[in-house]
N, C-alpha and C. Protein backbone atom coordinates (compact mmCIF):
# COMPACT_ATOMS: atom_id res chain seq x y z
N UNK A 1 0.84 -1.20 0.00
CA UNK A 1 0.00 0.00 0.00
C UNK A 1 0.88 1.25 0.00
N UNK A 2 0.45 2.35 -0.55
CA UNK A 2 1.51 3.83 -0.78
C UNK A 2 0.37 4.36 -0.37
N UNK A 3 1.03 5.60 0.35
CA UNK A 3 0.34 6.45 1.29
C UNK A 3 1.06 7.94 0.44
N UNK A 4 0.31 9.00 0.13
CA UNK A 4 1.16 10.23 -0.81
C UNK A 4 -0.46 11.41 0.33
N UNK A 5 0.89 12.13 0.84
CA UNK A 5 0.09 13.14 1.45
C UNK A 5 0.03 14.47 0.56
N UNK A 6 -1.01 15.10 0.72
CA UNK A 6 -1.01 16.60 -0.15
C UNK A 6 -0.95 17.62 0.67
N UNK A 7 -0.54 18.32 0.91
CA UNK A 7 -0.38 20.02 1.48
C UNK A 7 -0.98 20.84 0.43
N UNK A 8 -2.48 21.43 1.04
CA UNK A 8 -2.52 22.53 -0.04
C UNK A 8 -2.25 23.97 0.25
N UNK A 9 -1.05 24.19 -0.02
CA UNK A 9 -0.27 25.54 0.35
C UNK A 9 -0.21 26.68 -0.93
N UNK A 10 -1.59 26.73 -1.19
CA UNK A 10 -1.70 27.94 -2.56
C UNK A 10 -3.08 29.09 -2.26
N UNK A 11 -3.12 29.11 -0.79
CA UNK A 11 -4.26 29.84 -0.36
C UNK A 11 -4.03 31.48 -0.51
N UNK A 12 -4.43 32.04 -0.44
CA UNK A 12 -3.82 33.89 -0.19
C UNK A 12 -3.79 34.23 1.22
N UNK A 13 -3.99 33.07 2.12
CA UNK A 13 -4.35 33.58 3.93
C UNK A 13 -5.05 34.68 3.88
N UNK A 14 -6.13 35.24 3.10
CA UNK A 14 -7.09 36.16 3.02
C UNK A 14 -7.69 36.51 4.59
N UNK A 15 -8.31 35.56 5.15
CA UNK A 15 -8.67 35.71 6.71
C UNK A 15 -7.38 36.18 7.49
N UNK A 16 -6.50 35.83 7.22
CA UNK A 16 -5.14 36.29 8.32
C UNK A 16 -4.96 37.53 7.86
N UNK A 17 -5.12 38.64 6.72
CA UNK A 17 -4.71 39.57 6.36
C UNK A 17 -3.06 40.01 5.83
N UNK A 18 -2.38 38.64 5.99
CA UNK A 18 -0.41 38.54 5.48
C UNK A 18 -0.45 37.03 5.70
N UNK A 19 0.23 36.65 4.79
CA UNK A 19 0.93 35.87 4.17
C UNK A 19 1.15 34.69 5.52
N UNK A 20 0.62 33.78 5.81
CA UNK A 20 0.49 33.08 7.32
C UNK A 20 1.73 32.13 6.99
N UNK A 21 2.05 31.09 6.11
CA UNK A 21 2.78 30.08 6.03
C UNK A 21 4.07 30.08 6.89
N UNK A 22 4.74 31.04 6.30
CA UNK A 22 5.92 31.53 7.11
C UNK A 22 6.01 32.08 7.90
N UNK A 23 5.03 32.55 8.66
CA UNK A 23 5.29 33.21 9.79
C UNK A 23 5.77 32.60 11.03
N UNK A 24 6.22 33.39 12.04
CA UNK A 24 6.78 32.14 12.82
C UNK A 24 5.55 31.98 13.60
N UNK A 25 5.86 30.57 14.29
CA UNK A 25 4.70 29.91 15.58
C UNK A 25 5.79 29.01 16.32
N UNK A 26 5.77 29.69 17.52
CA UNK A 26 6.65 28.52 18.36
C UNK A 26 7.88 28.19 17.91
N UNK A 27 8.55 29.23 17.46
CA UNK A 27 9.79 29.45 17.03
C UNK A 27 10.20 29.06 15.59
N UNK A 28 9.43 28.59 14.58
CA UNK A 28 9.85 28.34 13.41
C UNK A 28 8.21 28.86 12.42
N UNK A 29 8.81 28.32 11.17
CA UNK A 29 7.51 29.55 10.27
C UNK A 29 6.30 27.76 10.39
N UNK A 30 5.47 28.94 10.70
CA UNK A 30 3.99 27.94 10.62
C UNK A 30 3.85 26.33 10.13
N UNK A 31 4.00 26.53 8.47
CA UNK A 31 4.32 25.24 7.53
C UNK A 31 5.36 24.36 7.67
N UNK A 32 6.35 24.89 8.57
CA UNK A 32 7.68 23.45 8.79
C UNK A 32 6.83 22.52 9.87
N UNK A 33 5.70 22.91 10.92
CA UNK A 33 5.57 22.18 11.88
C UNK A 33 4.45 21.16 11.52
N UNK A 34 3.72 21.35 10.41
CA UNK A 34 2.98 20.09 9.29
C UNK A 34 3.89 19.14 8.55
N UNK A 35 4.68 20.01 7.74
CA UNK A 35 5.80 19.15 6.91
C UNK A 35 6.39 18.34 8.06
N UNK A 36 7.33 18.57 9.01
CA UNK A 36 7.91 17.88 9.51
C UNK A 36 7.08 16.56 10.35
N UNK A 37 5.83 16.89 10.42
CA UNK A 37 5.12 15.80 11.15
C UNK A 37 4.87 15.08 9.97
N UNK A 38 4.37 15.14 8.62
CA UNK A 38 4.35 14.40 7.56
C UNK A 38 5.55 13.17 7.43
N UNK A 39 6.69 13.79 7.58
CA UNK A 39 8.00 13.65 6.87
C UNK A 39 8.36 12.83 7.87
N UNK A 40 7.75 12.92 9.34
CA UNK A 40 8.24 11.65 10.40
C UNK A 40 7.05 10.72 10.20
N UNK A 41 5.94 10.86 9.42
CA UNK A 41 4.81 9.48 9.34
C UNK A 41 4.91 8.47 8.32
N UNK A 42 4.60 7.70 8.20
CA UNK A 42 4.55 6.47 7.26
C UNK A 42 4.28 6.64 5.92
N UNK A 43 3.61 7.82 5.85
CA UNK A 43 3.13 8.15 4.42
C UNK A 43 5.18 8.70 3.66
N UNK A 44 4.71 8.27 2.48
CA UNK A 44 5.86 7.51 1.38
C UNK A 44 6.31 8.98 0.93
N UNK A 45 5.56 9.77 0.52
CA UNK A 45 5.82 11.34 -0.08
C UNK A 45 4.76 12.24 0.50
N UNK A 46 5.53 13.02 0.09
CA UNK A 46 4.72 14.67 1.11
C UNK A 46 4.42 15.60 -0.51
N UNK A 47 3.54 16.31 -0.52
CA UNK A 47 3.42 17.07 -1.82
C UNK A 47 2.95 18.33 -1.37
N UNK A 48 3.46 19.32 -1.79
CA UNK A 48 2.97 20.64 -1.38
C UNK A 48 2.84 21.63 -2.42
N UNK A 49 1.35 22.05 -2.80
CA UNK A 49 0.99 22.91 -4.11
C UNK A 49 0.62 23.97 -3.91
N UNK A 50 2.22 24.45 -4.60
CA UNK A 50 1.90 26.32 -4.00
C UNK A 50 1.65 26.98 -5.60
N UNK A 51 1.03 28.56 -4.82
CA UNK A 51 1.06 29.08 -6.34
C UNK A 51 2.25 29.74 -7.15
N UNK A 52 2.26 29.58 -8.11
CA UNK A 52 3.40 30.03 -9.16
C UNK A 52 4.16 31.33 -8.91
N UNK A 53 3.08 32.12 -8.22
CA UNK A 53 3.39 33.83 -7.97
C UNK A 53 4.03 33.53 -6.51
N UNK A 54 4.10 32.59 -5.47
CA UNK A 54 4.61 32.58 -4.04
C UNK A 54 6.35 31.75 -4.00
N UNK A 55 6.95 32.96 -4.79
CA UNK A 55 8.27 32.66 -4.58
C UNK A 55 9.10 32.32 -3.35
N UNK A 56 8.52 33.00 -2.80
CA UNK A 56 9.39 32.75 -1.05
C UNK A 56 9.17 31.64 -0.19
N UNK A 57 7.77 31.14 -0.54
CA UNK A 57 6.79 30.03 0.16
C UNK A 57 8.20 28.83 -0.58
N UNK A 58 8.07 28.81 -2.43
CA UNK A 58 8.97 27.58 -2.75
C UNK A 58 10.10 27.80 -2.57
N UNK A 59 10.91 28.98 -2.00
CA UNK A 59 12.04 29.02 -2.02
C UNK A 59 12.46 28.18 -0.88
N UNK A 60 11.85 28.42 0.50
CA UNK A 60 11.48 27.67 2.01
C UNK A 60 11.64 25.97 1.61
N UNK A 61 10.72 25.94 0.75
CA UNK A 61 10.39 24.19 0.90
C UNK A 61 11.88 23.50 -0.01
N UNK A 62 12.72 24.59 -0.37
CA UNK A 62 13.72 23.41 -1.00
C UNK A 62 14.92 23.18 0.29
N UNK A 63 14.48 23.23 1.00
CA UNK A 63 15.25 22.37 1.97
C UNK A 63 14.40 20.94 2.80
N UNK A 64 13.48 21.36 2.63
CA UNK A 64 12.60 19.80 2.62
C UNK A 64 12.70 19.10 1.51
N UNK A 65 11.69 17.58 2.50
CA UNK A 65 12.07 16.59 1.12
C UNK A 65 11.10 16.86 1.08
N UNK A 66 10.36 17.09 0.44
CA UNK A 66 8.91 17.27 -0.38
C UNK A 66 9.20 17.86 -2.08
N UNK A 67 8.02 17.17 -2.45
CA UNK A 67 7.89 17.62 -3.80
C UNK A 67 7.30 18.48 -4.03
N UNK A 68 7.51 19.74 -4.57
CA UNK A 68 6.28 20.76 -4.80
C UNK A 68 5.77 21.02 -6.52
N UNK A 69 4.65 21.40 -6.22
CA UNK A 69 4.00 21.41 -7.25
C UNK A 69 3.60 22.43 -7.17
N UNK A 70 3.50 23.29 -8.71
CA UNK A 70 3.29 24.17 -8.86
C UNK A 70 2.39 25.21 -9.40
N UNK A 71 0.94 25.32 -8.69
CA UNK A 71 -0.65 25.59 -9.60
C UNK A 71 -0.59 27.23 -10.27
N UNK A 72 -0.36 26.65 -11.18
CA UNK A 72 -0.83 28.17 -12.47
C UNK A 72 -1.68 27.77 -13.51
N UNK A 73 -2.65 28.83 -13.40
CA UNK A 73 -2.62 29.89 -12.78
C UNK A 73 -3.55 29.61 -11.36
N UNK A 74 -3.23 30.55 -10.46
CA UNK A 74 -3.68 30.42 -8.84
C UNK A 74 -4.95 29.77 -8.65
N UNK A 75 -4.82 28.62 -7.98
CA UNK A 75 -6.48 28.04 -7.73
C UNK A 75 -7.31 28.97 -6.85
N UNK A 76 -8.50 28.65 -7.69
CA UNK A 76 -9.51 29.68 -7.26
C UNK A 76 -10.06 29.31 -5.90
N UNK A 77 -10.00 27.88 -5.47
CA UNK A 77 -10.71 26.97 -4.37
C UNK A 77 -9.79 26.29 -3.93
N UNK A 78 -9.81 25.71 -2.63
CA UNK A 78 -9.47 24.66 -1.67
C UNK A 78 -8.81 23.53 -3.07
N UNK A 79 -10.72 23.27 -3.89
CA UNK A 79 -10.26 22.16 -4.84
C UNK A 79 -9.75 21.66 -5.30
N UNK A 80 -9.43 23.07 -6.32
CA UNK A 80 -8.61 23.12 -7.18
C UNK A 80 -7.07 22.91 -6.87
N UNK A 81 -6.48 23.30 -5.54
CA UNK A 81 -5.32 23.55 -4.90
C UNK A 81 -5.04 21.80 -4.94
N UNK A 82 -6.43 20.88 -4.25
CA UNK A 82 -6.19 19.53 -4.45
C UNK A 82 -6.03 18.91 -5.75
N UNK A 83 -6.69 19.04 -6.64
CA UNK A 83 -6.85 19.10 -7.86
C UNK A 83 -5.69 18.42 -8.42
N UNK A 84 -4.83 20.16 -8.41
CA UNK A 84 -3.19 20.04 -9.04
C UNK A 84 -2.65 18.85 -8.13
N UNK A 85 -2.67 18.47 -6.60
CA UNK A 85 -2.13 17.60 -6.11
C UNK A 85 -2.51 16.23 -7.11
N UNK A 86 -3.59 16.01 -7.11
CA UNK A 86 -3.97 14.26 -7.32
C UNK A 86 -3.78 14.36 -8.90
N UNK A 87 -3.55 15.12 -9.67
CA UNK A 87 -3.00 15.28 -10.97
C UNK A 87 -1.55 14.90 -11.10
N UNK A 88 -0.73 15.35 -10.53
CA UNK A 88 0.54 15.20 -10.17
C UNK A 88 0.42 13.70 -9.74
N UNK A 89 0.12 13.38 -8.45
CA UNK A 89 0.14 11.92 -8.08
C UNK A 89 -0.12 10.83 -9.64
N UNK A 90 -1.16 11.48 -10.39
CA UNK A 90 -1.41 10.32 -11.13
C UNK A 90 -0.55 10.67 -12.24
N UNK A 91 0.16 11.70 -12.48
CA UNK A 91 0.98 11.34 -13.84
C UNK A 91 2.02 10.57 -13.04
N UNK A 92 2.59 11.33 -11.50
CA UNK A 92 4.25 10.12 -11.53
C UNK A 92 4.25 9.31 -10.53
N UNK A 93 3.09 8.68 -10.08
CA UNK A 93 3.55 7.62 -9.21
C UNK A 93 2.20 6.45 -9.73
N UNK A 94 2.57 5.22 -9.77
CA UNK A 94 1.63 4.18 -9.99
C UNK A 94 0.65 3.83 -9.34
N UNK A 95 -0.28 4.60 -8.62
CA UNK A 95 -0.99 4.26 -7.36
C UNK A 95 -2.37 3.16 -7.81
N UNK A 96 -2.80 2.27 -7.01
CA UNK A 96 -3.41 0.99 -7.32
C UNK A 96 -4.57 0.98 -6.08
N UNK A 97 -5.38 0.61 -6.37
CA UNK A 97 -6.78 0.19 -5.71
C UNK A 97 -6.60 0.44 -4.09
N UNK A 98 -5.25 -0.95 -3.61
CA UNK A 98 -5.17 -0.32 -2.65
C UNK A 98 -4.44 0.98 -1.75
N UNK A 99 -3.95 1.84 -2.65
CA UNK A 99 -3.39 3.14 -1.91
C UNK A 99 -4.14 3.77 -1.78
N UNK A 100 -3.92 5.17 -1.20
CA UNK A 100 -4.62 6.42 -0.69
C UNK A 100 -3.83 7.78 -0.55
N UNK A 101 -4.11 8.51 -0.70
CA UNK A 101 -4.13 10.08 -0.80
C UNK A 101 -4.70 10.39 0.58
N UNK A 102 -3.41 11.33 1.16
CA UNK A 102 -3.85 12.45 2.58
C UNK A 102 -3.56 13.85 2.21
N UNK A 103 -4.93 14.59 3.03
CA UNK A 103 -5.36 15.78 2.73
C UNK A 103 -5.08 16.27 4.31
N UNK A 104 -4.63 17.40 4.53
CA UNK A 104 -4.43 18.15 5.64
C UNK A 104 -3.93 19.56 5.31
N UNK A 105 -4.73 20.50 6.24
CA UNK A 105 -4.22 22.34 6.00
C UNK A 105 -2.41 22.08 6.57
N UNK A 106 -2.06 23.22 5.67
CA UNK A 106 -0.77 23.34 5.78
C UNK A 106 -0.64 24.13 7.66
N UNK A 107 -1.96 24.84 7.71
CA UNK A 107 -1.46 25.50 8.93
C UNK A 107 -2.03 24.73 10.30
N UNK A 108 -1.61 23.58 10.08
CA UNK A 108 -1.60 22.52 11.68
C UNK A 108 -0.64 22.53 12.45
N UNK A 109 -0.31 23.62 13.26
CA UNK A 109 0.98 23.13 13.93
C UNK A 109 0.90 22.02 14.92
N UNK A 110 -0.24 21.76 15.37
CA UNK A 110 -0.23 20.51 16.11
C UNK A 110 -0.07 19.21 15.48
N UNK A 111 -0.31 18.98 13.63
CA UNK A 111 -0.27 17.96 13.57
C UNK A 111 0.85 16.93 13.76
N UNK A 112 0.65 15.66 14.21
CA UNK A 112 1.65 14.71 14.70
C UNK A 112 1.84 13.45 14.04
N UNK A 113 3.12 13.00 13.87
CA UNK A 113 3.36 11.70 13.22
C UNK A 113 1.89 10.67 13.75
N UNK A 114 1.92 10.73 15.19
CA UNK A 114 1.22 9.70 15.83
C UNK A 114 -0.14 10.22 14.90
N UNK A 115 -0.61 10.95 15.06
CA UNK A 115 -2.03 11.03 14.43
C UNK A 115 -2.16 10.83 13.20
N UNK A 116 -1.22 10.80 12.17
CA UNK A 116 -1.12 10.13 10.41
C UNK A 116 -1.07 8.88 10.77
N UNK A 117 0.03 8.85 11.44
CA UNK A 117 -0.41 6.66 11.45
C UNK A 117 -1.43 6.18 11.83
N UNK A 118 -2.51 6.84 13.02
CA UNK A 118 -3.29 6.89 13.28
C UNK A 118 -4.78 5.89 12.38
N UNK A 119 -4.61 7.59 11.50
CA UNK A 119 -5.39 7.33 10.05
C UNK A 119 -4.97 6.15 9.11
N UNK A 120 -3.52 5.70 9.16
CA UNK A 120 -3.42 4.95 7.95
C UNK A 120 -3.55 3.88 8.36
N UNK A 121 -3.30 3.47 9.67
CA UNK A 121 -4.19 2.61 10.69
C UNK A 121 -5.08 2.08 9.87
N UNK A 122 -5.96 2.77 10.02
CA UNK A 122 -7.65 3.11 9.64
C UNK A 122 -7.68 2.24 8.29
N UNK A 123 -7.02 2.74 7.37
CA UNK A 123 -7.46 1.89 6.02
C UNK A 123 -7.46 0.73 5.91
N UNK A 124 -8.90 0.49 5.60
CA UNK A 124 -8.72 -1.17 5.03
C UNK A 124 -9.22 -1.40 3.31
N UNK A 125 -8.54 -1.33 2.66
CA UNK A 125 -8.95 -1.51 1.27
C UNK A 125 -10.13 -1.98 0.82
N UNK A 126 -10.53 -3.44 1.32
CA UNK A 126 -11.36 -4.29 1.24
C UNK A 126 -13.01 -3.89 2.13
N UNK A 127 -12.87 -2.54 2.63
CA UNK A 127 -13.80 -1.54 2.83
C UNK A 127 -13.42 -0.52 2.91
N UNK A 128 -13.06 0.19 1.58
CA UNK A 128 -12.85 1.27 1.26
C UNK A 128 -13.60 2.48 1.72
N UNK A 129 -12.94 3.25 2.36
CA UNK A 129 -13.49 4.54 2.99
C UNK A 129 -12.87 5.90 3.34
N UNK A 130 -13.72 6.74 3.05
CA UNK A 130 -12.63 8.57 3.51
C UNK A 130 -12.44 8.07 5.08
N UNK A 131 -11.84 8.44 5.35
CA UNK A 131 -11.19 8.31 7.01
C UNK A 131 -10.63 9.34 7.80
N UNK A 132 -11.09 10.04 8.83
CA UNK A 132 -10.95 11.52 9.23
C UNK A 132 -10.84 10.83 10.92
N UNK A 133 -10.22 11.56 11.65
CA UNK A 133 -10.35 11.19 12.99
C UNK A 133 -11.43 12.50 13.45
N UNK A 134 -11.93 12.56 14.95
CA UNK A 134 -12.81 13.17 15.13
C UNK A 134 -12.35 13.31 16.68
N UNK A 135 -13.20 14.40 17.42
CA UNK A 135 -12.85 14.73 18.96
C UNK A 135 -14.10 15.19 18.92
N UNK A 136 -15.05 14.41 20.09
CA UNK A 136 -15.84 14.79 20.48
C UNK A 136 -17.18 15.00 19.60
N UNK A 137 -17.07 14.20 18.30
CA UNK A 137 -18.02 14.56 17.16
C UNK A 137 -17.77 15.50 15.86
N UNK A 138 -16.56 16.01 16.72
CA UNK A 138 -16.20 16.78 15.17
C UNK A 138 -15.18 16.26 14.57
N UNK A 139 -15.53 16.53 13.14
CA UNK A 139 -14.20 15.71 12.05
C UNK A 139 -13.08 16.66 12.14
N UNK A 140 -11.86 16.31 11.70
CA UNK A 140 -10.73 16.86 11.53
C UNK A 140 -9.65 16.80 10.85
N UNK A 141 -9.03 16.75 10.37
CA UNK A 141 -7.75 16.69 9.26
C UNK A 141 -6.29 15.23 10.11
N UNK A 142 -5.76 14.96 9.42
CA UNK A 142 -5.55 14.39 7.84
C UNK A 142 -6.90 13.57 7.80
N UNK A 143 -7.31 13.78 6.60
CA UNK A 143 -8.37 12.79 6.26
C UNK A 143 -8.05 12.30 4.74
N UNK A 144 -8.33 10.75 4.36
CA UNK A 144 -7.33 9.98 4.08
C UNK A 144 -8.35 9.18 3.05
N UNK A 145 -8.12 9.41 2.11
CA UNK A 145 -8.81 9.01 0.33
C UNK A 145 -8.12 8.10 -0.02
N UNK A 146 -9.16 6.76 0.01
CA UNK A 146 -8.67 5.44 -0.99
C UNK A 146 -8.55 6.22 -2.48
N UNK A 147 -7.41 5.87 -3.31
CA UNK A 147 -7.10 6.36 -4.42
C UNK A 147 -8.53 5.83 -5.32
N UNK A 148 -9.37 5.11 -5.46
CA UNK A 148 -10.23 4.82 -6.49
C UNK A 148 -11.29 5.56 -6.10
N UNK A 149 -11.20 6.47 -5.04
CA UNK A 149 -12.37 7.72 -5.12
C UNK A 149 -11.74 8.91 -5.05
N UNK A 150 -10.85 9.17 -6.12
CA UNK A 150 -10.39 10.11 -6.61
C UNK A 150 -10.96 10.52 -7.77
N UNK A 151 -11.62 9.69 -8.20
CA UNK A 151 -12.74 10.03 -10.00
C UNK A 151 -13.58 11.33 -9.23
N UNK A 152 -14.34 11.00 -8.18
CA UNK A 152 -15.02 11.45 -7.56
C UNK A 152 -14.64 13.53 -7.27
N UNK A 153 -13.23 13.66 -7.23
CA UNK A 153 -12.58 14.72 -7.05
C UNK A 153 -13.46 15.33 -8.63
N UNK A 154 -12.99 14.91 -9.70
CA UNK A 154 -13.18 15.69 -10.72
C UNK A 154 -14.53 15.71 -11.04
N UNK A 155 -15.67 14.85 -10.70
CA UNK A 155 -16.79 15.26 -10.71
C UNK A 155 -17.26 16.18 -9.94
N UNK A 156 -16.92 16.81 -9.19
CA UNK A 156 -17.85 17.74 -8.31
C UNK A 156 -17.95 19.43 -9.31
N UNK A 157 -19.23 19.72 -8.48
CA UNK A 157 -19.31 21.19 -9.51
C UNK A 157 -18.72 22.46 -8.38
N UNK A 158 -18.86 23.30 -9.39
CA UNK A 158 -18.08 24.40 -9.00
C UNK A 158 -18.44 25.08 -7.71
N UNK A 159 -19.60 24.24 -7.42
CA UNK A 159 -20.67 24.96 -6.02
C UNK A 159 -19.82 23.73 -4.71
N UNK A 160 -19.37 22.71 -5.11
CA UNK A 160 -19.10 21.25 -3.83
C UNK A 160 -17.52 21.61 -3.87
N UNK A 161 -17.50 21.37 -3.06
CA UNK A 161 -15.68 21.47 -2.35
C UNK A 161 -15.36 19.89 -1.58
N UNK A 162 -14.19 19.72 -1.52
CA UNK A 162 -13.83 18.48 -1.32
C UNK A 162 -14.77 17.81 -0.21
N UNK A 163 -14.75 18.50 0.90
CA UNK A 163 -15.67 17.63 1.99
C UNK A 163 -17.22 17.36 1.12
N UNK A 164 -17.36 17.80 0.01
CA UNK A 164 -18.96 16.65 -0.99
C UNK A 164 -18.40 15.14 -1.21
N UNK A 165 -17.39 14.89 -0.88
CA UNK A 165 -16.86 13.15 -1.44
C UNK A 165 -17.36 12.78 -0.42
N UNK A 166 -17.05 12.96 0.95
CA UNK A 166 -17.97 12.08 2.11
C UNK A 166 -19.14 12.01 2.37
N UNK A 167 -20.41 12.50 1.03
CA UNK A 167 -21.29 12.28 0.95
C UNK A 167 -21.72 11.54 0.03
N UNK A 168 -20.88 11.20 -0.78
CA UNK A 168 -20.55 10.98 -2.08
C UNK A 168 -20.39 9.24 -2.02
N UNK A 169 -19.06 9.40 -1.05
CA UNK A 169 -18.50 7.53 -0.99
C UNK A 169 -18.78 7.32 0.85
N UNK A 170 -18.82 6.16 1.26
CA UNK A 170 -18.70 6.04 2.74
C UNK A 170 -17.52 6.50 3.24
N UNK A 171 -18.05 7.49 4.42
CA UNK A 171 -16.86 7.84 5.11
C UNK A 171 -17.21 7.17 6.57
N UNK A 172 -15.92 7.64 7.35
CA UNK A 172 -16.12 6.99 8.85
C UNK A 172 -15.04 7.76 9.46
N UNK A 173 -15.32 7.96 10.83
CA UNK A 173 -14.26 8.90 11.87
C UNK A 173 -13.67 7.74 12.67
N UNK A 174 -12.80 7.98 13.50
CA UNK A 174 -12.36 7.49 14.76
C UNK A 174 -12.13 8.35 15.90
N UNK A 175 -12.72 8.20 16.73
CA UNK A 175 -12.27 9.22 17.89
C UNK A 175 -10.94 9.18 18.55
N UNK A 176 -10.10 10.82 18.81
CA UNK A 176 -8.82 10.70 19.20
C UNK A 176 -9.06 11.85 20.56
N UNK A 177 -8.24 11.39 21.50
CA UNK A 177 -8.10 11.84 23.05
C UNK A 177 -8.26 13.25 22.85
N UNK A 178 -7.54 14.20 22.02
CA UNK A 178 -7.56 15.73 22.15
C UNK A 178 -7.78 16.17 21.10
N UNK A 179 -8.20 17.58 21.55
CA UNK A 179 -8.80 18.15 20.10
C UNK A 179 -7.21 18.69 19.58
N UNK A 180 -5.89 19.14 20.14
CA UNK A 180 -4.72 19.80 19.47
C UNK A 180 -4.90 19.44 18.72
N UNK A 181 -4.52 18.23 17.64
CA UNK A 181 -3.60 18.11 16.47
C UNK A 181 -4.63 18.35 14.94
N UNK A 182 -6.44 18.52 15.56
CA UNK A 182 -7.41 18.84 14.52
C UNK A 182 -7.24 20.45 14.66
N UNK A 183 -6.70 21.41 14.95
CA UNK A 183 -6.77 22.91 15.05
C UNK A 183 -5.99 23.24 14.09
N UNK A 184 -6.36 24.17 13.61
CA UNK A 184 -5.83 25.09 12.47
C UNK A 184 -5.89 26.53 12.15
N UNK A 185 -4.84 27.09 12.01
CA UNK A 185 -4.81 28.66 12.68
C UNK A 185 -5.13 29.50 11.37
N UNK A 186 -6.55 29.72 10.87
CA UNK A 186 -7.24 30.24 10.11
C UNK A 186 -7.06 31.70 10.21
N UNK A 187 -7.65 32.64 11.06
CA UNK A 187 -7.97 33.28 11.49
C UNK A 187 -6.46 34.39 12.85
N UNK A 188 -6.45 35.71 12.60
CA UNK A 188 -5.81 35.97 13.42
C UNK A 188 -6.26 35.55 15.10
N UNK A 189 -7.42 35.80 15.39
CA UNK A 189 -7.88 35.10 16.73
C UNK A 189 -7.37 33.74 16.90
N UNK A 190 -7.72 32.94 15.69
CA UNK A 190 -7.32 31.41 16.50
C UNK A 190 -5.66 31.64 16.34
N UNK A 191 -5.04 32.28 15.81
CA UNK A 191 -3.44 32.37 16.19
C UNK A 191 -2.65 32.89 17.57
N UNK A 192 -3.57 33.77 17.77
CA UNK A 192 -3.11 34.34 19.22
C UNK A 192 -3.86 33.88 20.39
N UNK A 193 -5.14 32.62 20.25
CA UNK A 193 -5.67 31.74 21.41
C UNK A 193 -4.47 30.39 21.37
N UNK A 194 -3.95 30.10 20.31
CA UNK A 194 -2.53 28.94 20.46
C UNK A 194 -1.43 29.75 21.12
């Protein structure tokens, strides 16, 4: 089984009002503290799709191992940002019935190795399902796409954004002890309540 995570790092941080990725949090810029939890989990490659115009964002990631990809012109949606990811996956890597594709915001600084394995835990091919962990009833990120409901990505219309696939194919949560590693610093408020 191959596990290929996506970072979609081509947003404008419009709600933050500047440029969030790099900024620092807890002593380093925002996006190293996702990558590096990727890059210690089981999943095989890390992919991160920035836009063409965010020179500084790809200048950062060439000291990671990650592959970046590069969306031009600027995705208009979340989607689309995935889009360019699972496009990429399917021209250069062979992925088969049983692999899967992980989706998670670039701005998790809580996320943790333990909580990707978590999820990949979770997959069982032979009941194929989106797979999200949850706290307390609410869903949360990485959430984790058997590759053969990826057709499903390019059908949606311009009105459905990725969370329409878990209505789409069976999904299922698992509950995890704390809410940290589902938070994501959207918003200047939720940056200065972390």
């Amino acid at each position: 089984m191959s596990f290929i995570a996506i970072i979609p790092a081509a947003g404008l941080s419009q709600r933050m009002g500047e440029p969030k990725l790099l900024k620092e949090f807890d002593g380093e810029p925002l996006i190293n503290h996702a990558i590096n939890a990727w890059l210690a989990s089981r999943v095989e490659r890390v992919i991160v799709v920035v836009r063409a115009d965010n020179l500084q964002l790809q200048q950062h990631l060439q000291s990671f191992d990650v592959e970046v990809v590069i969306a031009d012109p600027p995705p208009k949606q979340m989607k689309d940002t995935v889009l360019a990811g699972v496009r990429y996956i399917a021209e250069h890597y062979p992925m088969g019935i049983e692999d899967a594709f992980l989706l998670a915001p670039a701005d998790m600084p809580y996320l943790s190795p333990w909580l990707i394995n978590q999820v990949l835990e979770q997959h069982d091919p032979d009941a194929a399902a989106i797979i999200a962990p949850c706290f307390e009833g609410t869903k949360g990120h990485p959430t984790l796409f058997p590759w053969p409901f990826v057709t499903g990505i390019y059908q949606l219309t311009d009105e459905q954004g990725v969370n329409s696939l878990w209505n789409m194919y069976s999904g299922r949560t698992f509950e995890v002890p704390s809410s940290a590693p589902l938070i994501d610093l959207d918003t200047p408020e939720d940056w200065h309540r972390h």
